[in-house]
PDB file of N, CA and C in Angstrom:
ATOM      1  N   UNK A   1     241.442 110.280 147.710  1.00  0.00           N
ATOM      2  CA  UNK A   1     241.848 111.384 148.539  1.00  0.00           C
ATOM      3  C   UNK A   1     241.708 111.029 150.008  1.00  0.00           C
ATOM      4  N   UNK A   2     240.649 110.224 150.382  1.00  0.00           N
ATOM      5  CA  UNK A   2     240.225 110.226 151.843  1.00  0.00           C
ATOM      6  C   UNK A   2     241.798 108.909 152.263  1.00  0.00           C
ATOM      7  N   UNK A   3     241.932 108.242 151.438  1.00  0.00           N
ATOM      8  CA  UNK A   3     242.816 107.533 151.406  1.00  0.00           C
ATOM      9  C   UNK A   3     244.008 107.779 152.426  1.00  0.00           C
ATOM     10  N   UNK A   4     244.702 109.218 151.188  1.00  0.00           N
ATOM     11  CA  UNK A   4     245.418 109.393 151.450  1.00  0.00           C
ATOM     12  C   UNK A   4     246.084 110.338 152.551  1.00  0.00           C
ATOM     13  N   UNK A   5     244.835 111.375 153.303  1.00  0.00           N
ATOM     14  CA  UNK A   5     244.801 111.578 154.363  1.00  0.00           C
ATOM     15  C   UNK A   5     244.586 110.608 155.565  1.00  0.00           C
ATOM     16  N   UNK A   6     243.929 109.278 155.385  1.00  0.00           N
ATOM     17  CA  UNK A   6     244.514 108.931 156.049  1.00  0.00           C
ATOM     18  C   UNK A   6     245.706 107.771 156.427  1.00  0.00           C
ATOM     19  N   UNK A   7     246.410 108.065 155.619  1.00  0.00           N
ATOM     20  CA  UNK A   7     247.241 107.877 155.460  1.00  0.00           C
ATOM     21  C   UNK A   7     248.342 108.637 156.524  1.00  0.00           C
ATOM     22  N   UNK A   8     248.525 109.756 156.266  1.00  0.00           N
ATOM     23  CA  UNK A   8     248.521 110.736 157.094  1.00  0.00           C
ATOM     24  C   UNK A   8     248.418 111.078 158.690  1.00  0.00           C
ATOM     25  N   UNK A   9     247.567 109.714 159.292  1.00  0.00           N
ATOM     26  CA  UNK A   9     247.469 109.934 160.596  1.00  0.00           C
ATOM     27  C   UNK A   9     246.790 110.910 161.048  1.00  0.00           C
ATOM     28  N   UNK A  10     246.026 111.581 160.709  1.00  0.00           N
ATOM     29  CA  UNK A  10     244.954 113.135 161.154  1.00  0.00           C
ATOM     30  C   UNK A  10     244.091 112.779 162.023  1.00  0.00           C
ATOM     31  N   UNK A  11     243.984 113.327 162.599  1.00  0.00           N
ATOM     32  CA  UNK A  11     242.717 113.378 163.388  1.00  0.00           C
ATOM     33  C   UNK A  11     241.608 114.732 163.159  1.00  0.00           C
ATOM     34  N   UNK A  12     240.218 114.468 162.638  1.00  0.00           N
ATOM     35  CA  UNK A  12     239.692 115.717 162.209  1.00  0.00           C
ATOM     36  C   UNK A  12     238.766 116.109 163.287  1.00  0.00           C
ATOM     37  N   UNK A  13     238.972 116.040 164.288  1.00  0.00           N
ATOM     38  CA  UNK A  13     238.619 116.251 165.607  1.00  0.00           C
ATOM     39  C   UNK A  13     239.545 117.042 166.589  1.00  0.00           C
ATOM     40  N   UNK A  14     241.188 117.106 165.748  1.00  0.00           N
ATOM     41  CA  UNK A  14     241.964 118.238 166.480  1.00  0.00           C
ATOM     42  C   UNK A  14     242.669 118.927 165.734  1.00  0.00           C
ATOM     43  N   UNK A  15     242.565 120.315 165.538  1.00  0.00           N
ATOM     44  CA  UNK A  15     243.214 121.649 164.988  1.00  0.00           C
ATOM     45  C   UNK A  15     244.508 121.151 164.874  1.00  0.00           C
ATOM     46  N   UNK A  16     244.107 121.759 163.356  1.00  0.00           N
ATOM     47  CA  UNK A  16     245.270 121.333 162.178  1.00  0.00           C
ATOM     48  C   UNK A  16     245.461 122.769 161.466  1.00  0.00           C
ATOM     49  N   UNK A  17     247.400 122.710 161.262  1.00  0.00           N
ATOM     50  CA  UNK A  17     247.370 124.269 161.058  1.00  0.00           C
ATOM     51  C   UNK A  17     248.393 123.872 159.616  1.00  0.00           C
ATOM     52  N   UNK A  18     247.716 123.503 158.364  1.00  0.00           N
ATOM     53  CA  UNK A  18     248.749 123.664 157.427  1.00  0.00           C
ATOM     54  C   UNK A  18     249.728 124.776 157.240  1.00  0.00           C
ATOM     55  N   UNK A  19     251.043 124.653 156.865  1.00  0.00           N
ATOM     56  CA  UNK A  19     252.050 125.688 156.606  1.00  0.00           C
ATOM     57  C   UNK A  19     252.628 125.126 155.447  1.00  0.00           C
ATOM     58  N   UNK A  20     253.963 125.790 154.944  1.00  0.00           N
ATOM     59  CA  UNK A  20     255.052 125.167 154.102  1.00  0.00           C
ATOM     60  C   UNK A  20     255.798 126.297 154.400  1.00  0.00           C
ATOM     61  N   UNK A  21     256.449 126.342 153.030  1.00  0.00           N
ATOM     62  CA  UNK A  21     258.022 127.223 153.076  1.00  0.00           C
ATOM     63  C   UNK A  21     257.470 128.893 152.751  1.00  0.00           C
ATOM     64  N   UNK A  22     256.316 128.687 151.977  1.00  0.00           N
ATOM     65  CA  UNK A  22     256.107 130.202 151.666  1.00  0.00           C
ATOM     66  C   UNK A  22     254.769 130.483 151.576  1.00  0.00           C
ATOM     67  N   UNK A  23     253.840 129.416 151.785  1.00  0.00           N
ATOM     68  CA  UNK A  23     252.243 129.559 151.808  1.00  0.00           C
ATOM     69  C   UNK A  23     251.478 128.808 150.648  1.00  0.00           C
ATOM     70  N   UNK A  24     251.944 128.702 149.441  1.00  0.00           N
ATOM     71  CA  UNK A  24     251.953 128.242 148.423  1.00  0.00           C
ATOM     72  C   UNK A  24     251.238 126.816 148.338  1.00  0.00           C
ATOM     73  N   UNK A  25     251.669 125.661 149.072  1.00  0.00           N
ATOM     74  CA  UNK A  25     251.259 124.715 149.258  1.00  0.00           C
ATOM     75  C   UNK A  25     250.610 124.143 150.476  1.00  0.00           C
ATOM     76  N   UNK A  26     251.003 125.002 151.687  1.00  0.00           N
ATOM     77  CA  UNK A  26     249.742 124.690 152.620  1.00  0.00           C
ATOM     78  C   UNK A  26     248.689 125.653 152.217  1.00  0.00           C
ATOM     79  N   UNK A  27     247.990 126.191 151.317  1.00  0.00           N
ATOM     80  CA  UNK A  27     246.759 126.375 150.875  1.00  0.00           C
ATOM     81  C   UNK A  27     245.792 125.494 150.130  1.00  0.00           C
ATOM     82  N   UNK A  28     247.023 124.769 149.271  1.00  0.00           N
ATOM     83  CA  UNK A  28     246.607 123.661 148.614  1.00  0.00           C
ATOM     84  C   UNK A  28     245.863 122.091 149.898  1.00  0.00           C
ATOM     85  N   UNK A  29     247.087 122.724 151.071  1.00  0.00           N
ATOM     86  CA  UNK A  29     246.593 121.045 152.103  1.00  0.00           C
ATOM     87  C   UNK A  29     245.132 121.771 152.953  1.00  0.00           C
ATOM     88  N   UNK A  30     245.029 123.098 153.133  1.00  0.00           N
ATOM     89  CA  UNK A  30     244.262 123.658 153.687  1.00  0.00           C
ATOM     90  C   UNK A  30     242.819 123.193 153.181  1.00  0.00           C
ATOM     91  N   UNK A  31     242.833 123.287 151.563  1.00  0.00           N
ATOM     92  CA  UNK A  31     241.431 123.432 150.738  1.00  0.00           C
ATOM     93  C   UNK A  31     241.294 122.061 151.002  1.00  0.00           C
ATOM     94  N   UNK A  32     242.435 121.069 150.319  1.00  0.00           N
ATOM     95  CA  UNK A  32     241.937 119.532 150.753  1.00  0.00           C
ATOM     96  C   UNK A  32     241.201 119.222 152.311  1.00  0.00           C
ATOM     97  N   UNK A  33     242.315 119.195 153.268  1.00  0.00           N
ATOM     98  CA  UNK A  33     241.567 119.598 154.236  1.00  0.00           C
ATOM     99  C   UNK A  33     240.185 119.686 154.826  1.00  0.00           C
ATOM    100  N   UNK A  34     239.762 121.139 154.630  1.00  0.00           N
ATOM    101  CA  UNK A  34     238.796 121.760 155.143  1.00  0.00           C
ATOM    102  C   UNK A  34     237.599 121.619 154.151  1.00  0.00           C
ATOM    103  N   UNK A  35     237.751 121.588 152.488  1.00  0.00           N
ATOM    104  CA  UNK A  35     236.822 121.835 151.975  1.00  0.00           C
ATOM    105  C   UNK A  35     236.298 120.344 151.451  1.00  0.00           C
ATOM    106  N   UNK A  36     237.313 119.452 151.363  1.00  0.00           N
ATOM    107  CA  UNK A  36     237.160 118.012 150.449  1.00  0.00           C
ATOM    108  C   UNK A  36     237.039 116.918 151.523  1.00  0.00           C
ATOM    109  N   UNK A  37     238.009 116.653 152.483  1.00  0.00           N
ATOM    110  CA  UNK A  37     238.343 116.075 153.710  1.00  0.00           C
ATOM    111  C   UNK A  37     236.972 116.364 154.743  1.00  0.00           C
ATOM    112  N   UNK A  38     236.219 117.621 154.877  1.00  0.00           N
ATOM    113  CA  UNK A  38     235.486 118.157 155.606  1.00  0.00           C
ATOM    114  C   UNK A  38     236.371 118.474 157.251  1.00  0.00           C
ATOM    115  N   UNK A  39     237.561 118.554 157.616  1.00  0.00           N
ATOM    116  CA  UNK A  39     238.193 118.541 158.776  1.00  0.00           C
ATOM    117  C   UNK A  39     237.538 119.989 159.009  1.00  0.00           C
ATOM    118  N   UNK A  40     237.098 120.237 160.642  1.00  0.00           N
ATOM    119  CA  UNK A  40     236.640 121.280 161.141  1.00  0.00           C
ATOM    120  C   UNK A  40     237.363 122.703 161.642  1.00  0.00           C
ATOM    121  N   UNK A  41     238.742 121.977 161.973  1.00  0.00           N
ATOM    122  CA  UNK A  41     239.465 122.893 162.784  1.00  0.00           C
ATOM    123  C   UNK A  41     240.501 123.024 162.243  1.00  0.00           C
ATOM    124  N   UNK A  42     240.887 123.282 160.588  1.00  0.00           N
ATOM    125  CA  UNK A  42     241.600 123.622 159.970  1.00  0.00           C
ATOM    126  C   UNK A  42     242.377 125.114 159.842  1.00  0.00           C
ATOM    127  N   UNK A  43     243.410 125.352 159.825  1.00  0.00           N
ATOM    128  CA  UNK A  43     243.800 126.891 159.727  1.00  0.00           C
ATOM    129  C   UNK A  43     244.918 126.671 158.801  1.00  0.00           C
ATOM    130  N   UNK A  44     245.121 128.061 158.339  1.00  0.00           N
ATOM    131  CA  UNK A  44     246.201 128.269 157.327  1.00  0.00           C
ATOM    132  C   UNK A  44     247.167 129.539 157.591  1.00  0.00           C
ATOM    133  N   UNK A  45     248.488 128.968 157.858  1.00  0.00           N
ATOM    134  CA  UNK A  45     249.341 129.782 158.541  1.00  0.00           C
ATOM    135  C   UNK A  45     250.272 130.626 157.179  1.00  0.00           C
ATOM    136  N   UNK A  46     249.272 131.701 156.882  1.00  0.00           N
ATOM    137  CA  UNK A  46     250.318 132.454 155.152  1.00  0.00           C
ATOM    138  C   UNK A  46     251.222 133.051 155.159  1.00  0.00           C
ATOM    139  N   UNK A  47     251.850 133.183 156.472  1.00  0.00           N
ATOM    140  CA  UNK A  47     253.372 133.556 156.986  1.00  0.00           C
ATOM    141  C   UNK A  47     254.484 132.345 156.437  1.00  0.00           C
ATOM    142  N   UNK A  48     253.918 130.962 156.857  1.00  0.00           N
ATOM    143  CA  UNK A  48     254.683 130.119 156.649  1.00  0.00           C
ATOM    144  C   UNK A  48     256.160 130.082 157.182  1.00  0.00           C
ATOM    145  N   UNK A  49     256.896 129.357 157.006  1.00  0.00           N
ATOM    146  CA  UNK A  49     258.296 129.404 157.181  1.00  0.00           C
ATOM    147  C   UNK A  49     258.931 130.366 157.058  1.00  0.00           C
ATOM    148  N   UNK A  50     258.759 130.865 155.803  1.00  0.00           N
ATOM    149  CA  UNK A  50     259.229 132.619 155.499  1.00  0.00           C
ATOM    150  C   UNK A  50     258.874 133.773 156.116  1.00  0.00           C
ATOM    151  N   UNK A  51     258.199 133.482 157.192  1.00  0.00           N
ATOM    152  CA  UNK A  51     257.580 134.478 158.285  1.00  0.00           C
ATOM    153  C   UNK A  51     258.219 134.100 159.610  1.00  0.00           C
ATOM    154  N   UNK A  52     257.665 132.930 159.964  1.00  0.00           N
ATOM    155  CA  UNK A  52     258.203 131.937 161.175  1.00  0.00           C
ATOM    156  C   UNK A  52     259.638 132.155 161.349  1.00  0.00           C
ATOM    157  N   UNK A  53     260.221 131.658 160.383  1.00  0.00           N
ATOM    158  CA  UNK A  53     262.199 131.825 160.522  1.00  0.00           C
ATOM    159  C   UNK A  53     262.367 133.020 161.450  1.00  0.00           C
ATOM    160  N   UNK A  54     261.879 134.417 160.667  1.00  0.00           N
ATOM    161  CA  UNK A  54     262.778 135.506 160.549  1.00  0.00           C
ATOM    162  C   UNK A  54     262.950 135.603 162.530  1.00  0.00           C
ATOM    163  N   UNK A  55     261.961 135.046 163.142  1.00  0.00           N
ATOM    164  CA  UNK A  55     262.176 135.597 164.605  1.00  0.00           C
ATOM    165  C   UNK A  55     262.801 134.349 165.062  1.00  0.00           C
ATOM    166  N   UNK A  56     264.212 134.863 166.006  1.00  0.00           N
ATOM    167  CA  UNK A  56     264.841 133.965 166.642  1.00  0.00           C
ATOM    168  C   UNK A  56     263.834 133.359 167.780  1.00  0.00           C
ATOM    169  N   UNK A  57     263.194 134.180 168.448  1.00  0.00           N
ATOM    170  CA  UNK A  57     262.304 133.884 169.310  1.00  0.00           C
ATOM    171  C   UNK A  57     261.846 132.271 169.201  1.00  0.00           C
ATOM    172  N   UNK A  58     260.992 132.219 168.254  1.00  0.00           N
ATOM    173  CA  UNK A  58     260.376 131.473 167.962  1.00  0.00           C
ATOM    174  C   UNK A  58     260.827 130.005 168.398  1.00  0.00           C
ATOM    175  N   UNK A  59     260.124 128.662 168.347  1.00  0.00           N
ATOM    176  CA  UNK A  59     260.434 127.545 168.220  1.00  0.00           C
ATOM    177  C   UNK A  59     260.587 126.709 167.179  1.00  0.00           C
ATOM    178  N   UNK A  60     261.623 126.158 166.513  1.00  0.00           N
ATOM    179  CA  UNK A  60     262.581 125.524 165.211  1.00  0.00           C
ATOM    180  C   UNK A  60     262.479 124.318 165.769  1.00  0.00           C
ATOM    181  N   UNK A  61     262.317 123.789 164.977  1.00  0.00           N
ATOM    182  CA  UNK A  61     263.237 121.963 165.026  1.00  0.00           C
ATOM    183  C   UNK A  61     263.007 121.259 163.763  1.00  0.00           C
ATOM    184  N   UNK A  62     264.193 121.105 163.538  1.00  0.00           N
ATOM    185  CA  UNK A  62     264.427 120.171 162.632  1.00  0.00           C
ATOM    186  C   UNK A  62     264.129 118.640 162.376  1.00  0.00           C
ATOM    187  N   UNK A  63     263.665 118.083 161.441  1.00  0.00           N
ATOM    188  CA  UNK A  63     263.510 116.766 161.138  1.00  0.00           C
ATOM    189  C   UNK A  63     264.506 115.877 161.183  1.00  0.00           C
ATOM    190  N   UNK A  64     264.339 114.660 161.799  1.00  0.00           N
ATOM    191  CA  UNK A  64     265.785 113.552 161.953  1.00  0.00           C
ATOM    192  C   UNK A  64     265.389 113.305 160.261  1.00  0.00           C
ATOM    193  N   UNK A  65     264.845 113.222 159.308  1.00  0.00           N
ATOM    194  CA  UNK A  65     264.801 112.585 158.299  1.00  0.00           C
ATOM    195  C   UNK A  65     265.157 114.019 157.113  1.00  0.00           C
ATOM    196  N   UNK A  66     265.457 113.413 155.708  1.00  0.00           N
ATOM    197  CA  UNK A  66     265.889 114.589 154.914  1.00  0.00           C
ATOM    198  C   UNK A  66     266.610 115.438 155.228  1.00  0.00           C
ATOM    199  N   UNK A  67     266.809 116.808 155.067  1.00  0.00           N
ATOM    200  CA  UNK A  67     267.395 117.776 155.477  1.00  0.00           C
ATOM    201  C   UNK A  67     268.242 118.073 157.042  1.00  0.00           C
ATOM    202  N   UNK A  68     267.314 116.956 157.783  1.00  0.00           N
ATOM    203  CA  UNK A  68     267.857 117.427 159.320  1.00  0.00           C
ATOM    204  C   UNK A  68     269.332 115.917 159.131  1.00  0.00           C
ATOM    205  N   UNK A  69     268.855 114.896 158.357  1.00  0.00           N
ATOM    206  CA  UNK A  69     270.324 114.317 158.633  1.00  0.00           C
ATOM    207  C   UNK A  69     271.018 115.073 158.064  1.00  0.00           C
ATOM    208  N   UNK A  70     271.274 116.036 157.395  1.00  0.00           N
ATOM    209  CA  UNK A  70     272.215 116.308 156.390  1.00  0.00           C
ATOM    210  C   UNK A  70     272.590 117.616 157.311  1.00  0.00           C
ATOM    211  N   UNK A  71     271.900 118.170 158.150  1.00  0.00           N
ATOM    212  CA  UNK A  71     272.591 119.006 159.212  1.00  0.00           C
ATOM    213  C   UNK A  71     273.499 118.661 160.237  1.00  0.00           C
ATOM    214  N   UNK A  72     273.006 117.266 160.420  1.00  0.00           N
ATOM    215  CA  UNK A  72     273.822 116.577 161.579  1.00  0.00           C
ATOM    216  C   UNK A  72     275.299 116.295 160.941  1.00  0.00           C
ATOM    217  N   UNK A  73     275.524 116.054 159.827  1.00  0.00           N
ATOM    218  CA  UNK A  73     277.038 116.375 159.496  1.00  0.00           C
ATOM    219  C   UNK A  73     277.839 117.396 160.073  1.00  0.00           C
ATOM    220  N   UNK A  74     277.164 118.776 160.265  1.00  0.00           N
ATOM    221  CA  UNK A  74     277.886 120.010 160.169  1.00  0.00           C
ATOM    222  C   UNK A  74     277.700 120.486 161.813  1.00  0.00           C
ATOM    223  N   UNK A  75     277.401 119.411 162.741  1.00  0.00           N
ATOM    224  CA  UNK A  75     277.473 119.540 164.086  1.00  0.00           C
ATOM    225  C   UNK A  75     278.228 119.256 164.765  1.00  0.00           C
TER     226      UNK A  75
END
């Protein structure tokens, strides 16, 4: 496990805010995280994406990798 966080690139010295698409699985990175990992400044955002989206307001950006090349077609 420690492995594979770092793997990851983390730093457990700066606030880390797991999310995903609906909460579901950044709870899962949260517990690793905070409870297994021991990272201090962990948070868990249970809005997630499905919260985040709904306001245009907000700040979006897309990934150059997966999904965001496949947007760049339709630009």
């Amino acid at each position: 496990m420690t492995e594979r966080v770092n793997q990851a690139e983390l730093n457990p010295a700066t606030r880390t805010i797991s999310f995903c698409n609906t909460g579901h699985w950044a709870a899962t990175d949260w517990f690793v995280l905070s409870e297994l990992a021991g990272f201090e400044e962990v948070a868990l955002y249970d809005g997630s994406m499905a919260e985040w989206s709904q306001d245009s307001s907000r700040p979006l950006q897309v990934a150059k990798k997966g999904l965001g090349k496949v947007l760049d077609w339709f630009n």
